[in-house]
PDB file of N, CA and C in Angstrom:
ATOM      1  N   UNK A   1     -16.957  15.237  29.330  1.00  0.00           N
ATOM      2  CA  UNK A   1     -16.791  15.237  27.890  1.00  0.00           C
ATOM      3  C   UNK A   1     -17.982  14.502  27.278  1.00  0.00           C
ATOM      4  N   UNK A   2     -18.471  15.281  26.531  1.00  0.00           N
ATOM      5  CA  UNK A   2     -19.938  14.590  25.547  1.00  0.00           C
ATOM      6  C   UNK A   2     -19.243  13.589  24.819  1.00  0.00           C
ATOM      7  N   UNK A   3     -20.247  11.868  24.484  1.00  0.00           N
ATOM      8  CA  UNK A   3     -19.984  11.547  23.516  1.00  0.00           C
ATOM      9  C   UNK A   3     -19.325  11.793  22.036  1.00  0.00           C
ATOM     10  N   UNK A   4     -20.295  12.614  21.680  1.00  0.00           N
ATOM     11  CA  UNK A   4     -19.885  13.466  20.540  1.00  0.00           C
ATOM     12  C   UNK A   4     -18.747  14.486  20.200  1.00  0.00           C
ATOM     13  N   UNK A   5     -18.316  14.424  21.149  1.00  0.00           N
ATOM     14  CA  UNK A   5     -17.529  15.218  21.058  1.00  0.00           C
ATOM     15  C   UNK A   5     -16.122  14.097  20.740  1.00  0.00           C
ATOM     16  N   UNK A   6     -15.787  13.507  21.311  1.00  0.00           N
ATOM     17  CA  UNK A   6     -15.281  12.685  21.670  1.00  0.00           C
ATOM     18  C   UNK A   6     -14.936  11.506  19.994  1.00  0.00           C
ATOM     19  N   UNK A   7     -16.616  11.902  19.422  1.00  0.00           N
ATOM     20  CA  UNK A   7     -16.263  10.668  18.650  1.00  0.00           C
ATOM     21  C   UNK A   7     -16.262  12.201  17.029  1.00  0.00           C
ATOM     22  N   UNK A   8     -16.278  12.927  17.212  1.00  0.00           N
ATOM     23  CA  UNK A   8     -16.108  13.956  16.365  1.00  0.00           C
ATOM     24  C   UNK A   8     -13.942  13.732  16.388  1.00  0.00           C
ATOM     25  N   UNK A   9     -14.038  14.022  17.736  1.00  0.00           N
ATOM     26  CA  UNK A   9     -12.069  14.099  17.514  1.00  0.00           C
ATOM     27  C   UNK A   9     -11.929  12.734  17.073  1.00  0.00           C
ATOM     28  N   UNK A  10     -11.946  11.507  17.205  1.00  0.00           N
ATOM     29  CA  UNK A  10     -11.558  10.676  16.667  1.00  0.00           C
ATOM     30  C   UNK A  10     -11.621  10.544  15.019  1.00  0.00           C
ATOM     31  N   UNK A  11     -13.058  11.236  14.682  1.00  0.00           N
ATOM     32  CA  UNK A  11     -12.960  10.851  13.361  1.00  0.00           C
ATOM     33  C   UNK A  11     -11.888  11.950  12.511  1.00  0.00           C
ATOM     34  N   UNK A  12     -11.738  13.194  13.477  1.00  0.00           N
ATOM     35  CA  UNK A  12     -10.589  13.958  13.023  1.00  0.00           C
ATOM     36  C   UNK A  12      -9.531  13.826  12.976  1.00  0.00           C
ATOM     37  N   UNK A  13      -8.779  12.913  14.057  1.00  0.00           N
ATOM     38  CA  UNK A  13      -7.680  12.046  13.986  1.00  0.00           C
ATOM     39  C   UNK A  13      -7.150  10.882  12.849  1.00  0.00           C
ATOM     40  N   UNK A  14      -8.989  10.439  12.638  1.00  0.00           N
ATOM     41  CA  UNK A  14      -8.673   9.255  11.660  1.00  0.00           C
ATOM     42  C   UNK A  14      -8.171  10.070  10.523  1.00  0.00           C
ATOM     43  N   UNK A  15      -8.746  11.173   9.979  1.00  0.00           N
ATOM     44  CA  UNK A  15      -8.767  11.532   8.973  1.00  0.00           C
ATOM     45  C   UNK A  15      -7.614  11.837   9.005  1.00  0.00           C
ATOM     46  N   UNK A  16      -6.829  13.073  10.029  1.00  0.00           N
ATOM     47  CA  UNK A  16      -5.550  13.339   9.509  1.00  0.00           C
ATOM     48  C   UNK A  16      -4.435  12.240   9.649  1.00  0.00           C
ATOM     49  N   UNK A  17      -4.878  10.992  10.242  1.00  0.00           N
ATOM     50  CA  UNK A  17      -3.623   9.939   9.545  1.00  0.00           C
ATOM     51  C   UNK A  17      -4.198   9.545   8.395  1.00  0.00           C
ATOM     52  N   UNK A  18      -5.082   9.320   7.650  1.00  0.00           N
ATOM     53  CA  UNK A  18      -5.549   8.901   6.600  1.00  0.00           C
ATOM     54  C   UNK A  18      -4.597   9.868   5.346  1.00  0.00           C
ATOM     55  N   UNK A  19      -4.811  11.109   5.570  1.00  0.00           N
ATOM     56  CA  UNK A  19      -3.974  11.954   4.358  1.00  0.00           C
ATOM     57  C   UNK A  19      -2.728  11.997   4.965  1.00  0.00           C
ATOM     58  N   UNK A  20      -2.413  11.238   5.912  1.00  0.00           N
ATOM     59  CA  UNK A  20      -0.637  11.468   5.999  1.00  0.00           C
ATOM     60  C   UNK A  20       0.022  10.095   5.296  1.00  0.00           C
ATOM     61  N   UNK A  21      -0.909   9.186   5.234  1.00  0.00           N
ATOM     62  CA  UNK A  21      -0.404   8.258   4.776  1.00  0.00           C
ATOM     63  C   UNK A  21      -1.163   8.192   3.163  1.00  0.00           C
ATOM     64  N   UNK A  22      -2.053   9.013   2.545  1.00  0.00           N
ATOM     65  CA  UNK A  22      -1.711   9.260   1.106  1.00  0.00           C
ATOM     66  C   UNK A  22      -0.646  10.163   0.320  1.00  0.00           C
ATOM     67  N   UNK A  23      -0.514  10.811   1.423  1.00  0.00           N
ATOM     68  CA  UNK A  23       0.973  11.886   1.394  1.00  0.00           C
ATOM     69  C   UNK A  23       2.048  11.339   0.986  1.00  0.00           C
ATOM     70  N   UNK A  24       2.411  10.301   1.867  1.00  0.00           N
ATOM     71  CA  UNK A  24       3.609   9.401   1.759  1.00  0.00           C
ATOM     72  C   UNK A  24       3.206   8.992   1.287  1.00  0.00           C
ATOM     73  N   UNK A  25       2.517   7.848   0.271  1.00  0.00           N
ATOM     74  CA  UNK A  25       2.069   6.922  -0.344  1.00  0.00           C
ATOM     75  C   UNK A  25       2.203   7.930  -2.193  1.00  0.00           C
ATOM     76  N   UNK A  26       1.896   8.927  -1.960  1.00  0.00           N
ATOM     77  CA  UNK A  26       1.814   9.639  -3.489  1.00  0.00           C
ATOM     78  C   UNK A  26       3.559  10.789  -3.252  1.00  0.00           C
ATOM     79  N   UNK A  27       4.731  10.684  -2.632  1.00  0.00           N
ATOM     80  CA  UNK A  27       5.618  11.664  -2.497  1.00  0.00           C
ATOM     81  C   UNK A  27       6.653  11.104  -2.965  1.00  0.00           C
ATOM     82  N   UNK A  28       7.125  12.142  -4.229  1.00  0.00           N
ATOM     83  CA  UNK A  28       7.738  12.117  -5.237  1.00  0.00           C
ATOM     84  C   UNK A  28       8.902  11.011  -5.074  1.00  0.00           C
ATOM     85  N   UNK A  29       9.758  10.692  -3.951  1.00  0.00           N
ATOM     86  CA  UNK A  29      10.337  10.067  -3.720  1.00  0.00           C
ATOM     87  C   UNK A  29      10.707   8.640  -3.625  1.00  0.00           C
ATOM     88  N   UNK A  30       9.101   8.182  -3.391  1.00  0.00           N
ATOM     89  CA  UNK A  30       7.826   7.114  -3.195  1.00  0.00           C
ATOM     90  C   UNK A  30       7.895   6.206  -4.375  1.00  0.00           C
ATOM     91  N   UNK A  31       7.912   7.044  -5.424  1.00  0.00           N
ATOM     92  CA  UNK A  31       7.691   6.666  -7.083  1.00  0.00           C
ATOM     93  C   UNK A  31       8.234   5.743  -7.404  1.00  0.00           C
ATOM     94  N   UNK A  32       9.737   5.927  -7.278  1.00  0.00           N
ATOM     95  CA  UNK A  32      10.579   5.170  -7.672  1.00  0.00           C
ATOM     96  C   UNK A  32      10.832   3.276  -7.073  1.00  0.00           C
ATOM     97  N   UNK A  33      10.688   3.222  -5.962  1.00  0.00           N
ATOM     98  CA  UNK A  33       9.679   2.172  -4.912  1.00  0.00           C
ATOM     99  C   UNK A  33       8.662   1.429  -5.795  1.00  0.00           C
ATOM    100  N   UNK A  34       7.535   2.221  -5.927  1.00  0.00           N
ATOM    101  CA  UNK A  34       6.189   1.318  -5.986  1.00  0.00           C
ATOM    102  C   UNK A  34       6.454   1.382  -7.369  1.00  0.00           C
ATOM    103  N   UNK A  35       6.791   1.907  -8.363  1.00  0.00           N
ATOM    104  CA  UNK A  35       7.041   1.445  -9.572  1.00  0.00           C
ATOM    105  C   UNK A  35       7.892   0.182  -9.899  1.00  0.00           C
ATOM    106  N   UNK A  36       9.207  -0.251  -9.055  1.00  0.00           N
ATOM    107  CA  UNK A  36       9.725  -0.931  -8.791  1.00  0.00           C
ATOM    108  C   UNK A  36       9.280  -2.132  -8.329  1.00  0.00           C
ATOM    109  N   UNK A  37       7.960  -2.123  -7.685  1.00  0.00           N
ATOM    110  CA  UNK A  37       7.414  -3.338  -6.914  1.00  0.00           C
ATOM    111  C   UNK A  37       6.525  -3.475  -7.481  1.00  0.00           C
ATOM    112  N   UNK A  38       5.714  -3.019  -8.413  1.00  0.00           N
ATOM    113  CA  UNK A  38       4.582  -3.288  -9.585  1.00  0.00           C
ATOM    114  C   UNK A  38       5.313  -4.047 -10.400  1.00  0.00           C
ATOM    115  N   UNK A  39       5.919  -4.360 -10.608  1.00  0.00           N
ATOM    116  CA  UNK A  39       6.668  -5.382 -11.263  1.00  0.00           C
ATOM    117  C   UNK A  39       7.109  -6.913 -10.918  1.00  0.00           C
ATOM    118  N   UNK A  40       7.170  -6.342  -9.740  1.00  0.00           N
ATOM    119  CA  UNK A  40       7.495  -7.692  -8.648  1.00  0.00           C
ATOM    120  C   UNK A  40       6.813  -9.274  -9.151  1.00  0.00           C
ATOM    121  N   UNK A  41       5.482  -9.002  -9.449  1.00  0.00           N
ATOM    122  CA  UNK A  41       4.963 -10.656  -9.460  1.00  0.00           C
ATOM    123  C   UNK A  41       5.056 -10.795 -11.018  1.00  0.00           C
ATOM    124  N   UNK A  42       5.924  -9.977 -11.765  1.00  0.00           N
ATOM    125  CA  UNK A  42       5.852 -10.603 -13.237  1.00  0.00           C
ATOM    126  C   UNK A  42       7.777 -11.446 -13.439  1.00  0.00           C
ATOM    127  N   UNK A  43       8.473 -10.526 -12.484  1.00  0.00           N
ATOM    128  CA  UNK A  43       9.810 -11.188 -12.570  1.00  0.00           C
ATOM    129  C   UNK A  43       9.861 -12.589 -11.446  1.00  0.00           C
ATOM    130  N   UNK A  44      10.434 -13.301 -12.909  1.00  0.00           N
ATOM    131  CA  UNK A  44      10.990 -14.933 -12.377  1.00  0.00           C
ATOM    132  C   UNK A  44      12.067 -14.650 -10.925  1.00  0.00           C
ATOM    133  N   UNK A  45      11.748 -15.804 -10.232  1.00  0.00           N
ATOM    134  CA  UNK A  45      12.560 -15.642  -9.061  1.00  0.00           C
ATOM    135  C   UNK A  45      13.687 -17.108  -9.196  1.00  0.00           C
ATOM    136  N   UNK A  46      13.290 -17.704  -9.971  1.00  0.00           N
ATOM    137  CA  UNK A  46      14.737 -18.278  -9.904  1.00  0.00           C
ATOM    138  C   UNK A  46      14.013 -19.601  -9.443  1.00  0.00           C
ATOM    139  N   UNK A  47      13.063 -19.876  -8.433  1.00  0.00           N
ATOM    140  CA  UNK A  47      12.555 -21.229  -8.036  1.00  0.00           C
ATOM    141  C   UNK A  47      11.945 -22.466  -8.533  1.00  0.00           C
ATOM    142  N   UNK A  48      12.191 -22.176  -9.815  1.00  0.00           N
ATOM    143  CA  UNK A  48      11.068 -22.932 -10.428  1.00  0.00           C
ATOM    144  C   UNK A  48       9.770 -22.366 -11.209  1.00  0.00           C
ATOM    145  N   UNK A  49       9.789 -21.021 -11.050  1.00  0.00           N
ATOM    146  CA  UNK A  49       8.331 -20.316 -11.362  1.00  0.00           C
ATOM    147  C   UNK A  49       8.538 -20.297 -13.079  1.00  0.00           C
ATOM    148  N   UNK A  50       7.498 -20.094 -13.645  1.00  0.00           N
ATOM    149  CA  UNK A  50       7.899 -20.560 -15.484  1.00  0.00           C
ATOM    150  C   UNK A  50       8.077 -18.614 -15.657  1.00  0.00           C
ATOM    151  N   UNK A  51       7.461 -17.885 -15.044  1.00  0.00           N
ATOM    152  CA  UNK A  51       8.004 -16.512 -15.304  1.00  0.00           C
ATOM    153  C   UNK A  51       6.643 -15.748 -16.244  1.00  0.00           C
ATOM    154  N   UNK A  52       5.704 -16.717 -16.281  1.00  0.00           N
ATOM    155  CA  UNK A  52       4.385 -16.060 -16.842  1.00  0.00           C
ATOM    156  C   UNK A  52       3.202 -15.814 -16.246  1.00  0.00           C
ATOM    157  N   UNK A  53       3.176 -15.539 -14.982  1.00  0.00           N
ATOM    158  CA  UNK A  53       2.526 -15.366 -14.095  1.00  0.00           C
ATOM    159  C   UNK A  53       1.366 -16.411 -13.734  1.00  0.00           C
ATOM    160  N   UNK A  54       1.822 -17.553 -14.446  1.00  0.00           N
ATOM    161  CA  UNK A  54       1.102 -18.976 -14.303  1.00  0.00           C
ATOM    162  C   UNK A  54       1.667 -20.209 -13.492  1.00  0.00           C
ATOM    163  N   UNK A  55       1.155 -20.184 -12.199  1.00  0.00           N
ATOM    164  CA  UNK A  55       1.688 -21.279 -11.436  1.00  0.00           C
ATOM    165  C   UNK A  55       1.229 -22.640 -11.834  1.00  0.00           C
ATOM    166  N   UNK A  56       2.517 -23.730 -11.631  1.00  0.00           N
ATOM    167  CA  UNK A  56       2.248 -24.553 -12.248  1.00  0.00           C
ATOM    168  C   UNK A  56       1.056 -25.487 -10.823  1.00  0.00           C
ATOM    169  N   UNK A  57       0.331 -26.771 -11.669  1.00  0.00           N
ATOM    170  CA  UNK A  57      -0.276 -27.540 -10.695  1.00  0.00           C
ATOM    171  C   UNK A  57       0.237 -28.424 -11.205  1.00  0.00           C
ATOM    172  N   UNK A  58      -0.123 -29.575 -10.154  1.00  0.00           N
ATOM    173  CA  UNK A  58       0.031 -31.230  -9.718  1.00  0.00           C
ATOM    174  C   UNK A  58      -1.212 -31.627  -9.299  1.00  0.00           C
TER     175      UNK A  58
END
């Protein structure tokens, strides 16, 4: 097996996990998730955080 050859399939491999995981990452289902978690660091958790995306110092 040639080098090249070799490093040709790999980069073909990379690629087709690369669009399987923009697949899942953009599928309709998905949406509802990452819209949900874009939100995440603006809601107060209850610990002490002031809820304005400003941690306090000491």
């Amino acid at each position: 097996m040639d080098v090249n050859l070799l490093r040709i399939a790999v980069t073909l491999v990379s690629l087709a996990i690369f669009i399987g995981i923009v697949r899942w990452a953009w599928a309709d289902r998905r949406q509802a998730d990452f819209a949900d978690a874009a939100f995440l660091p603006l809601e107060a958790d209850g610990d002490g955080a002031r809820g304005d995306g400003v941690g306090s110092r000491r």
